[in-house]
N, C-alpha and C. Protein backbone atom coordinates (compact mmCIF):
# COMPACT_ATOMS: atom_id res chain seq x y z
N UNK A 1 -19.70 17.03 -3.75
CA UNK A 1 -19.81 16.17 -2.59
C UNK A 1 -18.42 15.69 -2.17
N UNK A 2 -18.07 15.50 -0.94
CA UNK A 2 -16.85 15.43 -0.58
C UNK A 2 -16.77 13.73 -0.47
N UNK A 3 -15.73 13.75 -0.82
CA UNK A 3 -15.21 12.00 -1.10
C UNK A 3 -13.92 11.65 -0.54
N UNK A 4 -13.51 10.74 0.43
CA UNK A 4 -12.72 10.35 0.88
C UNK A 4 -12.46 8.67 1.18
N UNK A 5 -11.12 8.32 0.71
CA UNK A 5 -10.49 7.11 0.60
C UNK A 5 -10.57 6.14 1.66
N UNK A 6 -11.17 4.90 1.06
CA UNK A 6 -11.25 3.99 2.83
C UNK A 6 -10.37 3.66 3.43
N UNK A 7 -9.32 4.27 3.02
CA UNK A 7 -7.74 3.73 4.42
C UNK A 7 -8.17 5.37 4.94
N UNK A 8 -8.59 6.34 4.58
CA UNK A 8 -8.56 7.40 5.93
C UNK A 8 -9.14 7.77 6.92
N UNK A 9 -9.81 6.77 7.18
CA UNK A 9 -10.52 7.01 8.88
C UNK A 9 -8.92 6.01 9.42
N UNK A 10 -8.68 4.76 9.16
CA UNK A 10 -7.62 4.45 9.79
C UNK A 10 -6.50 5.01 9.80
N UNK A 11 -6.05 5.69 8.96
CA UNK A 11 -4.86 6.46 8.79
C UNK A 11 -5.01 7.49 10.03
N UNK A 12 -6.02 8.75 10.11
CA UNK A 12 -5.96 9.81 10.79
C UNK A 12 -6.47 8.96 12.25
N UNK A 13 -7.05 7.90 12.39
CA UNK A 13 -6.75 7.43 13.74
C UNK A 13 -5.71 7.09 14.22
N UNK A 14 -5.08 6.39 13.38
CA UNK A 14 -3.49 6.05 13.95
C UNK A 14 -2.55 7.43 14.15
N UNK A 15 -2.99 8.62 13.61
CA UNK A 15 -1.72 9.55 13.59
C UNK A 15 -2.51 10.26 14.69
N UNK A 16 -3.27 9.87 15.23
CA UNK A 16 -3.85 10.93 16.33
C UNK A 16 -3.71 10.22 17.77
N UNK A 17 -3.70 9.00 17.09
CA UNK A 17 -2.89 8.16 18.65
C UNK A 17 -1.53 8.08 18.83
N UNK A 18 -0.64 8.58 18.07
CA UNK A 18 0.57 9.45 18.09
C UNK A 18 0.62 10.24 18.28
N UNK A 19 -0.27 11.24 18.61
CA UNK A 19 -0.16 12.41 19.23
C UNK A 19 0.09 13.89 18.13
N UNK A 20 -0.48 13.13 17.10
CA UNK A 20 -0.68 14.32 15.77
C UNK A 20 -2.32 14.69 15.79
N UNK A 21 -2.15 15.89 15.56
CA UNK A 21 -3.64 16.52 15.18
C UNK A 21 -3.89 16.41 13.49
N UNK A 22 -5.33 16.36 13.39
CA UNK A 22 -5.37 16.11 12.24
C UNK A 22 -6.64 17.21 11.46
N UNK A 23 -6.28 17.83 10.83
CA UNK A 23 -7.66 18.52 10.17
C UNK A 23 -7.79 17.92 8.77
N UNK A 24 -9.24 17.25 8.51
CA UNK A 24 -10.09 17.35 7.47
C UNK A 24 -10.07 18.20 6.57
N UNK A 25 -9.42 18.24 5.65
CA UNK A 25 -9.62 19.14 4.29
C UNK A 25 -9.95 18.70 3.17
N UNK A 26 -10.66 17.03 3.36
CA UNK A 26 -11.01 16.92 2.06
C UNK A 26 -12.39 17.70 1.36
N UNK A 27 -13.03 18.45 1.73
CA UNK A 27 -14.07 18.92 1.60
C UNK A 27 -13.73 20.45 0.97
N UNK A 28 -12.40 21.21 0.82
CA UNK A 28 -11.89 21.81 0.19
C UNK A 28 -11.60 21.96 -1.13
N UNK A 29 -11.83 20.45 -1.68
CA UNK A 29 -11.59 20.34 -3.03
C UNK A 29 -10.61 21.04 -4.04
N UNK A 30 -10.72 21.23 -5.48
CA UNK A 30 -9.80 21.95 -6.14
C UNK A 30 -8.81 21.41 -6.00
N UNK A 31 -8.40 19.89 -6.01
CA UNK A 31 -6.94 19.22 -5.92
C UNK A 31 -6.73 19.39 -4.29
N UNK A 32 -6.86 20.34 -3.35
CA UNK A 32 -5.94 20.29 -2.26
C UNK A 32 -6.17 18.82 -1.33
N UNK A 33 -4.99 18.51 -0.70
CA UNK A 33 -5.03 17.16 0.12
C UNK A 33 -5.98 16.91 0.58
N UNK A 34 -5.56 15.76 1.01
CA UNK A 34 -6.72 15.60 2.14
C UNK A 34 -7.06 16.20 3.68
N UNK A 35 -6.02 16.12 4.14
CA UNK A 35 -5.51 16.16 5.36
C UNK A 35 -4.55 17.44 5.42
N UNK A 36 -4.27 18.34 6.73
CA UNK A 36 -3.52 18.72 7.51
C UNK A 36 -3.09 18.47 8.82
N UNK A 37 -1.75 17.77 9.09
CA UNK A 37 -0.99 17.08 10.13
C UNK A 37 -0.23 17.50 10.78
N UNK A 38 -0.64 17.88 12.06
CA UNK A 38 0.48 18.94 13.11
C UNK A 38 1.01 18.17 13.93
N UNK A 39 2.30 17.80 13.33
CA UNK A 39 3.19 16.76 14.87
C UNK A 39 4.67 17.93 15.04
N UNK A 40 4.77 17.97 16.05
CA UNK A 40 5.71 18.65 16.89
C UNK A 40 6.55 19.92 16.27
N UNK A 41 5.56 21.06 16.04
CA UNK A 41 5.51 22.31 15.12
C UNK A 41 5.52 22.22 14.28
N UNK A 42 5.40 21.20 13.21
CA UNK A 42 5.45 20.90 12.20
C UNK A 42 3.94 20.69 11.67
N UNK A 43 3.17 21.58 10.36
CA UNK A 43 2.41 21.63 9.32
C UNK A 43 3.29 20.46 8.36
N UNK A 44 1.56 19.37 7.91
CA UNK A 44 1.84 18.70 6.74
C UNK A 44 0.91 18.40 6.17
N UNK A 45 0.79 18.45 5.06
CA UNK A 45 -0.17 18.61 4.23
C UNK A 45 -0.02 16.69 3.30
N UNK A 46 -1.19 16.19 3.23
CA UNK A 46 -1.08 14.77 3.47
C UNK A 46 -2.14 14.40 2.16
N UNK A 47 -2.31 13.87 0.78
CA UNK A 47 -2.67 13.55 0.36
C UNK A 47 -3.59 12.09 0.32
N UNK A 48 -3.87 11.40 0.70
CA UNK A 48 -4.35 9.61 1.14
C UNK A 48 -4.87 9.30 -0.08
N UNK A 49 -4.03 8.08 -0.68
CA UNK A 49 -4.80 7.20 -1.72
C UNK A 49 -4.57 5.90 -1.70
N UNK A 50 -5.50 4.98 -2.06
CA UNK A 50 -5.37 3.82 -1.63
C UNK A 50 -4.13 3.25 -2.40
N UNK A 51 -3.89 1.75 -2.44
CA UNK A 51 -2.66 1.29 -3.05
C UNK A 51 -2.47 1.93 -4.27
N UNK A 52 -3.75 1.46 -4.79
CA UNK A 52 -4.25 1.63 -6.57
C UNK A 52 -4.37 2.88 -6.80
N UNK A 53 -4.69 3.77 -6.40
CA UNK A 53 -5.37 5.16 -6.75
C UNK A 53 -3.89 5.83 -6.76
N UNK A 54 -4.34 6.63 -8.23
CA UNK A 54 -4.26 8.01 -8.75
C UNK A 54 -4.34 9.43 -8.68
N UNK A 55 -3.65 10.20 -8.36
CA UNK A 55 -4.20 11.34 -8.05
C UNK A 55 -5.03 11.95 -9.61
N UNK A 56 -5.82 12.78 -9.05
CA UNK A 56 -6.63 13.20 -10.80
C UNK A 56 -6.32 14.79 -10.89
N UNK A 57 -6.72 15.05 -12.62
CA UNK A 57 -5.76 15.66 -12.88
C UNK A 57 -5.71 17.09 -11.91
N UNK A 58 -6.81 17.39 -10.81
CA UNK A 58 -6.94 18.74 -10.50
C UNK A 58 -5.54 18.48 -9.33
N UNK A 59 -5.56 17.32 -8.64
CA UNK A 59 -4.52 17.26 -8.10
C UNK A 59 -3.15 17.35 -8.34
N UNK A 60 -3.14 16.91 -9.50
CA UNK A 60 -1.60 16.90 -10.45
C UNK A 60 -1.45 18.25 -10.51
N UNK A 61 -2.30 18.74 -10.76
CA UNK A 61 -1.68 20.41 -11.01
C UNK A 61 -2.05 21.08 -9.81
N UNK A 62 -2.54 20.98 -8.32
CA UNK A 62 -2.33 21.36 -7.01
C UNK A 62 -1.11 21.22 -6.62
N UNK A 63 -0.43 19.95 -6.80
CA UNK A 63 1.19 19.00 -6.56
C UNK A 63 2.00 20.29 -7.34
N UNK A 64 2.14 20.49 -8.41
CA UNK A 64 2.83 20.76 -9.41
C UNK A 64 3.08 22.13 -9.28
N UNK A 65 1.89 23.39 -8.34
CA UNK A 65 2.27 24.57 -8.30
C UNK A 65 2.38 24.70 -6.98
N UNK A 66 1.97 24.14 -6.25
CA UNK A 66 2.43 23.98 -4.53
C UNK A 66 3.97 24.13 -4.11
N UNK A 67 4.47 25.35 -3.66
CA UNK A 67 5.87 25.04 -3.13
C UNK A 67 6.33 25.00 -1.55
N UNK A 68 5.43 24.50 -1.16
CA UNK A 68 5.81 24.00 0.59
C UNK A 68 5.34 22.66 0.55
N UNK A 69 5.68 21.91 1.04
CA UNK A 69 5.69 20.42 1.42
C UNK A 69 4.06 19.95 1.12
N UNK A 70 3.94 18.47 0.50
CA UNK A 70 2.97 18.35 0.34
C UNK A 70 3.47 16.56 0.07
N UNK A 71 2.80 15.69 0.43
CA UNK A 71 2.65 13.95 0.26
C UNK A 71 1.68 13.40 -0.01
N UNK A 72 1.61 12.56 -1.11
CA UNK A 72 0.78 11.01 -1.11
C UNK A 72 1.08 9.65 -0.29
N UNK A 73 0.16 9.67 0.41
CA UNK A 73 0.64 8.67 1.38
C UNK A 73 -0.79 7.85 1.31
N UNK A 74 -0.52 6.56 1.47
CA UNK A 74 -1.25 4.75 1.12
C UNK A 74 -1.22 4.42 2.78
N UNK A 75 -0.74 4.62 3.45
CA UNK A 75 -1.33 3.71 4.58
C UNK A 75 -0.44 4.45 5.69
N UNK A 76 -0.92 4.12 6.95
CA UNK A 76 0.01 4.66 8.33
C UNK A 76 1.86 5.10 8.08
N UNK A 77 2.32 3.58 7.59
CA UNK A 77 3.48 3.89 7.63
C UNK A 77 4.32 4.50 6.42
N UNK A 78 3.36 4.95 5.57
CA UNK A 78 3.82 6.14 4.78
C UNK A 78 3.86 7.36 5.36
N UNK A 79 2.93 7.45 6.20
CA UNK A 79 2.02 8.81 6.85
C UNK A 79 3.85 8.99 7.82
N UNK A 80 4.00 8.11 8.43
CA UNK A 80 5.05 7.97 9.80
C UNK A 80 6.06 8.15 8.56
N UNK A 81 6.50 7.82 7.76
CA UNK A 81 7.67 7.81 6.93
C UNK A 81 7.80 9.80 6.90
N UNK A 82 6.94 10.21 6.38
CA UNK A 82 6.97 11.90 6.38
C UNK A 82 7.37 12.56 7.55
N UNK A 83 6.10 12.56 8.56
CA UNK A 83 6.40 12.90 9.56
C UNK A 83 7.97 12.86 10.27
N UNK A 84 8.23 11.63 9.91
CA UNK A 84 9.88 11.48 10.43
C UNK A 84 10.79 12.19 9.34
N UNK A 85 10.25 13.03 8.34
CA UNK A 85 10.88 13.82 7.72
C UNK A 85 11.42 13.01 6.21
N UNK A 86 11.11 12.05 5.84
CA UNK A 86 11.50 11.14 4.47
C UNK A 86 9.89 11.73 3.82
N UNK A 87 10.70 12.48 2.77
CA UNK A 87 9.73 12.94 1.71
C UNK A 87 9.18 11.81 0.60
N UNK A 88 7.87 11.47 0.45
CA UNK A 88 7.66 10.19 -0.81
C UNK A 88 6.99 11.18 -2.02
């Protein structure tokens, strides 16, 4: 069953009223993000966890063999921190 964090309906609203597209991938499972984020030719692949939260371990090892860009991001202005190109 697909499970997603309660900051991400606000998160992908705010990045879509910026003028980012946003695809749903939490339903992909197997560690991969949550999210895919297209702002100005730019693919990003967007993890969302709340303050507290952990990634678990299928994610740790999605992170760990992934070699194109990939973020955990807690709220909007993490999300905006990437996008503007500052890796967290």
């Amino acid at each position: 069953m697909k499970r997603t964090d309660a900051n991400q309906a606000e998160i992908v609203e705010q990045l879509r009223a910026i003028g980012c597209t946003v695809q749903d991938l939490s339903g992909v499972g197997r560690g991969t993000p949550d999210i895919l984020v297209g702002y100005r030719g730019l693919n990003l692949l967007m993890e969302i966890k709340t303050k507290t939260g952990r990634l678990n371990p299928r994610q740790v090892e999605w992170f760990t063999k992934w070699h194109g860009q990939s973020s955990v991001v807690t709220c909007f202005e993490d999300a905006l921190q990437v996008i503007n190109g500052v890796t967290l």
